[in-house]
N, C-alpha and C. Protein backbone atom coordinates (compact mmCIF):
# COMPACT_ATOMS: atom_id res chain seq x y z
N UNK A 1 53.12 78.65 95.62
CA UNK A 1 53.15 78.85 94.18
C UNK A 1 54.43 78.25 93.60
N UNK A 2 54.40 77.69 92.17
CA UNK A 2 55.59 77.35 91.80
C UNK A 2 56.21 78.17 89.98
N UNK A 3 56.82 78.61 90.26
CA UNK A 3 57.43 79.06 89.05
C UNK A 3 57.46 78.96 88.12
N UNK A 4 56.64 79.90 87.08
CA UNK A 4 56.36 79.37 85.60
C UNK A 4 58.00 79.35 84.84
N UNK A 5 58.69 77.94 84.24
CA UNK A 5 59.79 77.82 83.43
C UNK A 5 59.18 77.23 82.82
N UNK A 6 58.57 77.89 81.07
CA UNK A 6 58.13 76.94 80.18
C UNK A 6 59.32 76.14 79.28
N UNK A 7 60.88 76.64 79.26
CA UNK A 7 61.71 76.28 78.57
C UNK A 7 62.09 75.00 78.90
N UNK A 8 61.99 75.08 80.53
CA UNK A 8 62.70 73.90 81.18
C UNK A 8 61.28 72.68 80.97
N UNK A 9 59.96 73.61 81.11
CA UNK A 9 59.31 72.42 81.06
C UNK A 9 58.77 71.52 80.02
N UNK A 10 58.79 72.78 78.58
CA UNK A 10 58.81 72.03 77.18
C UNK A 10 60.29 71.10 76.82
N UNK A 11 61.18 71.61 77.65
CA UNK A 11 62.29 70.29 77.20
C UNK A 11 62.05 68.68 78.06
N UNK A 12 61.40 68.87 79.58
CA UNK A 12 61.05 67.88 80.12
C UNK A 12 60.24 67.16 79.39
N UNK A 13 59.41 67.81 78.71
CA UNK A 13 57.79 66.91 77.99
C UNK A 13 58.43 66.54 77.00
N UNK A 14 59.50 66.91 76.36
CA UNK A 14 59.83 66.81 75.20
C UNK A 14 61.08 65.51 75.61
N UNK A 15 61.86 65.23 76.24
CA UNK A 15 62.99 63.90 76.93
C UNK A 15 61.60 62.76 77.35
N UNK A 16 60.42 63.01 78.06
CA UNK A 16 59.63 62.30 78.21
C UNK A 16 58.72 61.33 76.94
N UNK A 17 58.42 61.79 76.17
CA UNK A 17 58.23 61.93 74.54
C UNK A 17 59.17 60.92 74.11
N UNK A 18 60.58 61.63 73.97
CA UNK A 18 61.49 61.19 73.76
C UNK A 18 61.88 59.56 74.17
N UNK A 19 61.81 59.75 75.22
CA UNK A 19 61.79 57.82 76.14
C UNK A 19 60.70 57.02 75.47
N UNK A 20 59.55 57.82 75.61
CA UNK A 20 58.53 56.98 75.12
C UNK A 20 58.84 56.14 73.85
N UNK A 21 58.96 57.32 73.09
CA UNK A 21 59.00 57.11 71.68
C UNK A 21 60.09 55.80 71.74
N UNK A 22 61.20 55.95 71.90
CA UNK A 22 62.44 55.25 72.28
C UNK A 22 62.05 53.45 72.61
N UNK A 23 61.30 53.60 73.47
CA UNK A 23 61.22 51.92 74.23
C UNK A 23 60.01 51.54 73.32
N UNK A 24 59.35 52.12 72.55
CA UNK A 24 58.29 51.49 71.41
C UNK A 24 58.96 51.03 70.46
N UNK A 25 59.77 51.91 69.82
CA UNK A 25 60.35 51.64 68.58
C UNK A 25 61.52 50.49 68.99
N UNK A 26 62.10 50.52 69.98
CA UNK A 26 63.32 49.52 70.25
C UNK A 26 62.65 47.62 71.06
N UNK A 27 61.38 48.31 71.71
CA UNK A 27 61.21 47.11 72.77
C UNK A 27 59.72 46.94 71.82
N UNK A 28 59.20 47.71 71.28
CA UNK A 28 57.92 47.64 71.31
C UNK A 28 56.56 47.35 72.65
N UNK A 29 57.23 48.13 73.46
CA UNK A 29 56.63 48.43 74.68
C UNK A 29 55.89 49.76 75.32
N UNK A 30 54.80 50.36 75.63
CA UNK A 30 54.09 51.37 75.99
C UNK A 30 55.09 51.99 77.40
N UNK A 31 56.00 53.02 77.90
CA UNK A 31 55.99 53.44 78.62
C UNK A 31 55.30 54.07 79.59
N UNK A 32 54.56 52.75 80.50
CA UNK A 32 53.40 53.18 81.87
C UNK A 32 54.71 52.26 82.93
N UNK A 33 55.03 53.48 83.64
CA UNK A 33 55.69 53.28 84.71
C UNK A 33 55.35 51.99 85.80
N UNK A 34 54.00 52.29 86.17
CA UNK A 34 53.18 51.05 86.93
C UNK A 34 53.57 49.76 86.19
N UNK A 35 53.35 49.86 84.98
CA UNK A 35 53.81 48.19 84.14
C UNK A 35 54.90 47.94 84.07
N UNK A 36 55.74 48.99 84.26
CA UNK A 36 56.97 48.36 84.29
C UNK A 36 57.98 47.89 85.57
N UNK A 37 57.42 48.78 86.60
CA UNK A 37 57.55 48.31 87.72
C UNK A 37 56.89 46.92 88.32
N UNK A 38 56.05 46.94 87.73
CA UNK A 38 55.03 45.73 88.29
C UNK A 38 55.57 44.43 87.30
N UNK A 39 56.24 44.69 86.27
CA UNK A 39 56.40 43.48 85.57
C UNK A 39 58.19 43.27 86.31
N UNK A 40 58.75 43.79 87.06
CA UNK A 40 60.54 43.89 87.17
C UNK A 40 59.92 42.82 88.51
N UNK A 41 59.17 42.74 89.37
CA UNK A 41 58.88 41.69 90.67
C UNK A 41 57.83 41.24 90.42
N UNK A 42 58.07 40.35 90.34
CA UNK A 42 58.81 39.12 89.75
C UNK A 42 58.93 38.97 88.42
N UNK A 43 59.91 39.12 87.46
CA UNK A 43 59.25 39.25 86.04
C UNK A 43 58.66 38.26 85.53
N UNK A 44 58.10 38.88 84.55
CA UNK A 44 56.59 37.78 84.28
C UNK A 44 56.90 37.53 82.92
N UNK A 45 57.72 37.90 82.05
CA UNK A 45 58.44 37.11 80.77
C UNK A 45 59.82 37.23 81.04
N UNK A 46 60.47 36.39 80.75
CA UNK A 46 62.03 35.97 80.97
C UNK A 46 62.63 36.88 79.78
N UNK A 47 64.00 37.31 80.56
CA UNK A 47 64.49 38.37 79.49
C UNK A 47 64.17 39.59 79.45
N UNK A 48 62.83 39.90 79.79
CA UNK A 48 62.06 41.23 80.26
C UNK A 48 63.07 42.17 81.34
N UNK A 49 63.70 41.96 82.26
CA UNK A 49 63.99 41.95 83.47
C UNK A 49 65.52 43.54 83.17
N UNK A 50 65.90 43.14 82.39
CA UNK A 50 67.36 43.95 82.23
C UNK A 50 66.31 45.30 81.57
N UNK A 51 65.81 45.88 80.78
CA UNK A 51 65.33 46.98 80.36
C UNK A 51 64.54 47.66 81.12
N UNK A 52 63.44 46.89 81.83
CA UNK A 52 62.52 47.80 82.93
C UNK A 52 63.18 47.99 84.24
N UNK A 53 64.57 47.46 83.97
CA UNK A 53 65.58 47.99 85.52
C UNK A 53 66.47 48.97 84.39
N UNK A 54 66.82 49.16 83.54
CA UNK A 54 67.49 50.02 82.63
C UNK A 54 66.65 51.61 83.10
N UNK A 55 65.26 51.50 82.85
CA UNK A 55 64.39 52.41 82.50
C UNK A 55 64.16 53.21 84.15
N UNK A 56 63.77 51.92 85.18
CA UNK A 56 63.59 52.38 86.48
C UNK A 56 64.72 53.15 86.91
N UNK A 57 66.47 52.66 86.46
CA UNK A 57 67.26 52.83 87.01
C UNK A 57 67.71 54.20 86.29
N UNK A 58 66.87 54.79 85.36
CA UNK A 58 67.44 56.20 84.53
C UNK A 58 66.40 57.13 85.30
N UNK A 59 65.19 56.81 85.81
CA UNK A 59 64.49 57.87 86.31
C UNK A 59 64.81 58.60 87.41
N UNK A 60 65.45 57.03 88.06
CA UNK A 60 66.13 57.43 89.26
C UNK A 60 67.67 58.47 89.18
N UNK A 61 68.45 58.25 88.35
CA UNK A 61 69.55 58.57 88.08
C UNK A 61 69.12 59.92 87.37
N UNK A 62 68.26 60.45 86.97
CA UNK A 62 68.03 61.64 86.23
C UNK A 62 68.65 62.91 87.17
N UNK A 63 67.73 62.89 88.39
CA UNK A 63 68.31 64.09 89.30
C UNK A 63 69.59 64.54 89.71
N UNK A 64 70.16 62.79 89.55
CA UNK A 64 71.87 62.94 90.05
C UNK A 64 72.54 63.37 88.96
N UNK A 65 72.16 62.72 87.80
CA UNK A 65 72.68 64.01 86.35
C UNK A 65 72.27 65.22 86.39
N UNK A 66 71.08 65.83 87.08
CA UNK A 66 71.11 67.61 87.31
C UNK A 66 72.15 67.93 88.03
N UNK A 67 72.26 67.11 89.28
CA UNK A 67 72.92 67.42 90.20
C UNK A 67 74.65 67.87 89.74
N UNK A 68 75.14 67.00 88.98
CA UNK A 68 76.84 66.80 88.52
C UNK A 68 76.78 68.12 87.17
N UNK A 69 75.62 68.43 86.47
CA UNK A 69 75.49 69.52 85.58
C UNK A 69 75.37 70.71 86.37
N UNK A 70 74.52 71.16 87.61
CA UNK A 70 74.46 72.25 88.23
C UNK A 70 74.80 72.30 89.36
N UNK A 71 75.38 71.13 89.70
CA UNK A 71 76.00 71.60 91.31
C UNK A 71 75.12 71.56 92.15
N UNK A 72 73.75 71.03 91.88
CA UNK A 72 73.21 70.38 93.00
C UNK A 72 71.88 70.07 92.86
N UNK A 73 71.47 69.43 93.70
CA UNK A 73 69.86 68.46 93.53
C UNK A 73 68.66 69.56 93.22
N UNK A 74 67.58 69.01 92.57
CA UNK A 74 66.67 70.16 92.23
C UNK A 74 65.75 69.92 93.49
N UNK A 75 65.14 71.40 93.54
CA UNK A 75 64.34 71.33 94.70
C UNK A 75 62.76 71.41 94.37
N UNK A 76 62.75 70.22 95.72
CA UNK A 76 61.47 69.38 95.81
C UNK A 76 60.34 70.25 96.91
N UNK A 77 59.20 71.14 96.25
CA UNK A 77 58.57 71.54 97.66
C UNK A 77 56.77 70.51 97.52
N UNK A 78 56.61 69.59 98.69
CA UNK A 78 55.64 68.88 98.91
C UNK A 78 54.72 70.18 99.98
N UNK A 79 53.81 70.65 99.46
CA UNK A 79 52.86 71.77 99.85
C UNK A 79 51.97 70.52 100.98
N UNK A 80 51.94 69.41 101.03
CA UNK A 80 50.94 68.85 102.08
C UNK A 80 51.87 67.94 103.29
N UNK A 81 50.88 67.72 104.21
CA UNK A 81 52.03 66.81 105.46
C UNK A 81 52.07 65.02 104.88
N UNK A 82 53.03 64.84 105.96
CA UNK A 82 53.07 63.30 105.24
C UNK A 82 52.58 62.04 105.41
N UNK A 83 51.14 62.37 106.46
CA UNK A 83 50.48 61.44 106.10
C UNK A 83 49.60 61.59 104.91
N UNK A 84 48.76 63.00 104.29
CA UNK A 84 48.24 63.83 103.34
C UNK A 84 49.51 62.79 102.30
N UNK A 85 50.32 62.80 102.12
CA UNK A 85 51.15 62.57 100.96
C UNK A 85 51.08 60.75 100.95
N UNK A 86 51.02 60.02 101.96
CA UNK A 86 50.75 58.89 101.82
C UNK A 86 49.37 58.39 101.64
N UNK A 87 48.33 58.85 101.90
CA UNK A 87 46.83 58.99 101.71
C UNK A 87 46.99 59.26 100.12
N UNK A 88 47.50 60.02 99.40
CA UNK A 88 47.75 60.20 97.85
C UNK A 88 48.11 59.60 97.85
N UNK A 89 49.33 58.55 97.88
CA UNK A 89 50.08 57.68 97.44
C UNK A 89 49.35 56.25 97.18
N UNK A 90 48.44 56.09 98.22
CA UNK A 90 47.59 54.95 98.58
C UNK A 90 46.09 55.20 97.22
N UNK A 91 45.63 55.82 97.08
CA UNK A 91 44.35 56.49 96.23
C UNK A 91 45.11 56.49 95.30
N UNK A 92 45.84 57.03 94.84
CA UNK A 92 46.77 56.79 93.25
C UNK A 92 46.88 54.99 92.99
N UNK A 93 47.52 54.37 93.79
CA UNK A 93 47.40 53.07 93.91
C UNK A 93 46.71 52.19 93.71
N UNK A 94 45.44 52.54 93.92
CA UNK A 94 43.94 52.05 93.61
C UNK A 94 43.56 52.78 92.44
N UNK A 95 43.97 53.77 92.31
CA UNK A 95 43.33 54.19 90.85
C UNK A 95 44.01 53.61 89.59
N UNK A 96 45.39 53.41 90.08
CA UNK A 96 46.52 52.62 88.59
C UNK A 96 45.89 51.31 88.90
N UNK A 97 45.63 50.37 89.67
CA UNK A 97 45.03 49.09 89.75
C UNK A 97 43.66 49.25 88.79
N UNK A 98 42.77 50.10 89.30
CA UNK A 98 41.19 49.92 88.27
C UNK A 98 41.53 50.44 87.31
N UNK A 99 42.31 51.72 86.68
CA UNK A 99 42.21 52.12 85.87
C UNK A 99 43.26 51.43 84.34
N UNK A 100 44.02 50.16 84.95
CA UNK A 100 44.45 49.66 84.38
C UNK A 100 45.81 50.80 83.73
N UNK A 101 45.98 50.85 84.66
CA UNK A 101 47.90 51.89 84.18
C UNK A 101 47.86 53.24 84.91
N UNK A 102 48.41 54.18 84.73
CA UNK A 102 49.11 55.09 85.19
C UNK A 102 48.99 56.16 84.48
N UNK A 103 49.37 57.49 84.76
CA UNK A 103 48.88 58.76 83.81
C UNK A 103 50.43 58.40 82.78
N UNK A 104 51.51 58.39 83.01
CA UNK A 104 52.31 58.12 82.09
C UNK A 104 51.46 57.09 80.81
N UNK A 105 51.22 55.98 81.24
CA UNK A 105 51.22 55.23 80.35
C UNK A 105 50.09 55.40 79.56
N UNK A 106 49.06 55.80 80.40
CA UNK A 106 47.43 56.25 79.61
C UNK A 106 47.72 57.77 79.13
N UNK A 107 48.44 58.81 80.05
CA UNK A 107 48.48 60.15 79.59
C UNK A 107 49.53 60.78 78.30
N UNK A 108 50.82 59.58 78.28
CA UNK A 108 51.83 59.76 77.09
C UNK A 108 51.53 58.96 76.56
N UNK A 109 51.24 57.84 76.55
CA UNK A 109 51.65 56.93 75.33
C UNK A 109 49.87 56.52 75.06
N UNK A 110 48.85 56.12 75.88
CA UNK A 110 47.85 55.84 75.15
C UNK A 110 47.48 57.24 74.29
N UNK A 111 47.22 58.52 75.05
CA UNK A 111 47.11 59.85 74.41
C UNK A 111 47.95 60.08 72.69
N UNK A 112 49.05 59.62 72.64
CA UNK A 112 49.79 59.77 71.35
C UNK A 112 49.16 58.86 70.83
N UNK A 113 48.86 57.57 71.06
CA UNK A 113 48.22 56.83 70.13
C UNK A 113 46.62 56.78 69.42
N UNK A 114 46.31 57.96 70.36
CA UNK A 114 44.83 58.27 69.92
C UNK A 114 43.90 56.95 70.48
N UNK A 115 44.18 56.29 71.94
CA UNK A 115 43.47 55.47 72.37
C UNK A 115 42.22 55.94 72.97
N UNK A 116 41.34 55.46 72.55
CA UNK A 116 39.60 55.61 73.47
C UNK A 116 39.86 55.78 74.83
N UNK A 117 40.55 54.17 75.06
CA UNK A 117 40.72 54.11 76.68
C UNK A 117 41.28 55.01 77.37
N UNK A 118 42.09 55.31 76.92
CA UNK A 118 43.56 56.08 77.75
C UNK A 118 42.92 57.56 77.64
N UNK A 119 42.34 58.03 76.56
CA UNK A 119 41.36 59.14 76.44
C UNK A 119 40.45 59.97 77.48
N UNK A 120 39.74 58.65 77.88
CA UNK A 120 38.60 58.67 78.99
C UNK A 120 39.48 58.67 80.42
N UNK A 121 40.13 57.97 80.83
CA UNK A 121 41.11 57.09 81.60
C UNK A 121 42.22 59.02 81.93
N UNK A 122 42.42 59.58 81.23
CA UNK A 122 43.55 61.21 81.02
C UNK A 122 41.97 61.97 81.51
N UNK A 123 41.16 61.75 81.29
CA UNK A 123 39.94 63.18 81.29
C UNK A 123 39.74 62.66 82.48
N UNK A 124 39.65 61.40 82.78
CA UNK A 124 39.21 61.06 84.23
C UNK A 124 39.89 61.74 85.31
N UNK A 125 41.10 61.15 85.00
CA UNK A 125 42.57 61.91 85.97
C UNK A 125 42.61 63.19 85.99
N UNK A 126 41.98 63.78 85.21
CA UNK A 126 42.40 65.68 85.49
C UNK A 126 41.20 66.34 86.06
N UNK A 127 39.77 65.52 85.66
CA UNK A 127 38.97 65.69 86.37
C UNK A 127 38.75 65.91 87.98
N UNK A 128 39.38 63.87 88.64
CA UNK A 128 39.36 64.03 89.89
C UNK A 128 40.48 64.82 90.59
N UNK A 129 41.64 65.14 89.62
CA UNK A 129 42.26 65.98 90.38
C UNK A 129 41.86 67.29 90.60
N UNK A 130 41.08 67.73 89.59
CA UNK A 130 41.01 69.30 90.05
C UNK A 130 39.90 69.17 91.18
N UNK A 131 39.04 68.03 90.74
CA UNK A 131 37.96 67.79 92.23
C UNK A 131 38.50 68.03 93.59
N UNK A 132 39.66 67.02 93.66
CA UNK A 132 40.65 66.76 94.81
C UNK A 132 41.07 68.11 95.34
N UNK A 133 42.12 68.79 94.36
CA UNK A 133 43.10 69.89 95.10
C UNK A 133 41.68 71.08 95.26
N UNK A 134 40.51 70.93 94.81
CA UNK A 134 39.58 71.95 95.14
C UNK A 134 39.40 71.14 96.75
N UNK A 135 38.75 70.44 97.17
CA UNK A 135 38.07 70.32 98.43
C UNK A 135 39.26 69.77 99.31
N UNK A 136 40.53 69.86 98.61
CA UNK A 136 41.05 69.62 100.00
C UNK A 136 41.88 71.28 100.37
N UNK A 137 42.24 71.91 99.43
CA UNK A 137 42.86 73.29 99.53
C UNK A 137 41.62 74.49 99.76
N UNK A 138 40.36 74.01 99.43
CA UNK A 138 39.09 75.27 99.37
C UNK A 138 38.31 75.08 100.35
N UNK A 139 37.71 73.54 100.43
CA UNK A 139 36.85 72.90 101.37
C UNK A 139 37.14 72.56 102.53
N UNK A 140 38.24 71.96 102.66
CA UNK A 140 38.77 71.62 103.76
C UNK A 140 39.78 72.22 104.86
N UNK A 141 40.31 72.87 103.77
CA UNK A 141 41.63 74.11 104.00
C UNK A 141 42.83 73.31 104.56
N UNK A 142 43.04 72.01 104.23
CA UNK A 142 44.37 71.25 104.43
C UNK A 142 45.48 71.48 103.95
């Protein structure tokens, strides 16, 4: 089980929001993680290259700013083993490839924009997940 903090987690949704909003209005760019990673190797417009390492390089750096505010790293509990966690990793992979982006980019930013796609694309994703954590935690008992 993990700990209901709605304070901590309406301020997360709310810094997330926040970025979004941020790299539209400044870059005029959709914050989907997958695109932006995928456009930094090899970049695919010149000039592109310094902001989606700006952006990669703050997500990363986020924890180490908890860390220097509270005195130490937040804790991470992965409930499955690690091939289970690379088997997700791989199926997420294929799903940002067909589904054309990522829950960030379809779940924050197409969702705020009131996109069709990203619409279907968010109902899809919560769908197969609850499919998922049902038959692999009920059905399967993994």
């Amino acid at each position: 089980m993990t700990e209901f903090t709605p304070f901590l987690s309406a301020l997360g949704g709310a810094l997330i929001g926040l970025s979004a909003v941020l790299l539209m209005a400044v870059h005029g760019r959709i914050a989907g993680v997958t695109g932006i990673l995928g456009g930094l190797l090899p970049p695919k417009i010149a000039g592109d290259w310094a902001w989606r390492a700006a952006f990669l390089a703050g997500m990363i750096c986020g924890p180490l700013g908890y860390a220097l505010i509270t005195g130490g790293m937040p804790r991470i509990d992965v409930p499955v083993s690690v091939p289970m966690f690379l088997i997700g990793g791989f199926i997420v992979g294929i799903g940002v490839s067909y589904g054309s982006g990522c829950t960030s980019g379809h779940g924050v930013c197409g969702m705020a924009r009131v996109s069709p796609r990203s619409i279907v694309a968010t109902l899809t994703f919560m769908a197969t997940t609850t499919v998922t954590v049902f038959l692999v935690r009920h059905v399967f008992g993994l």
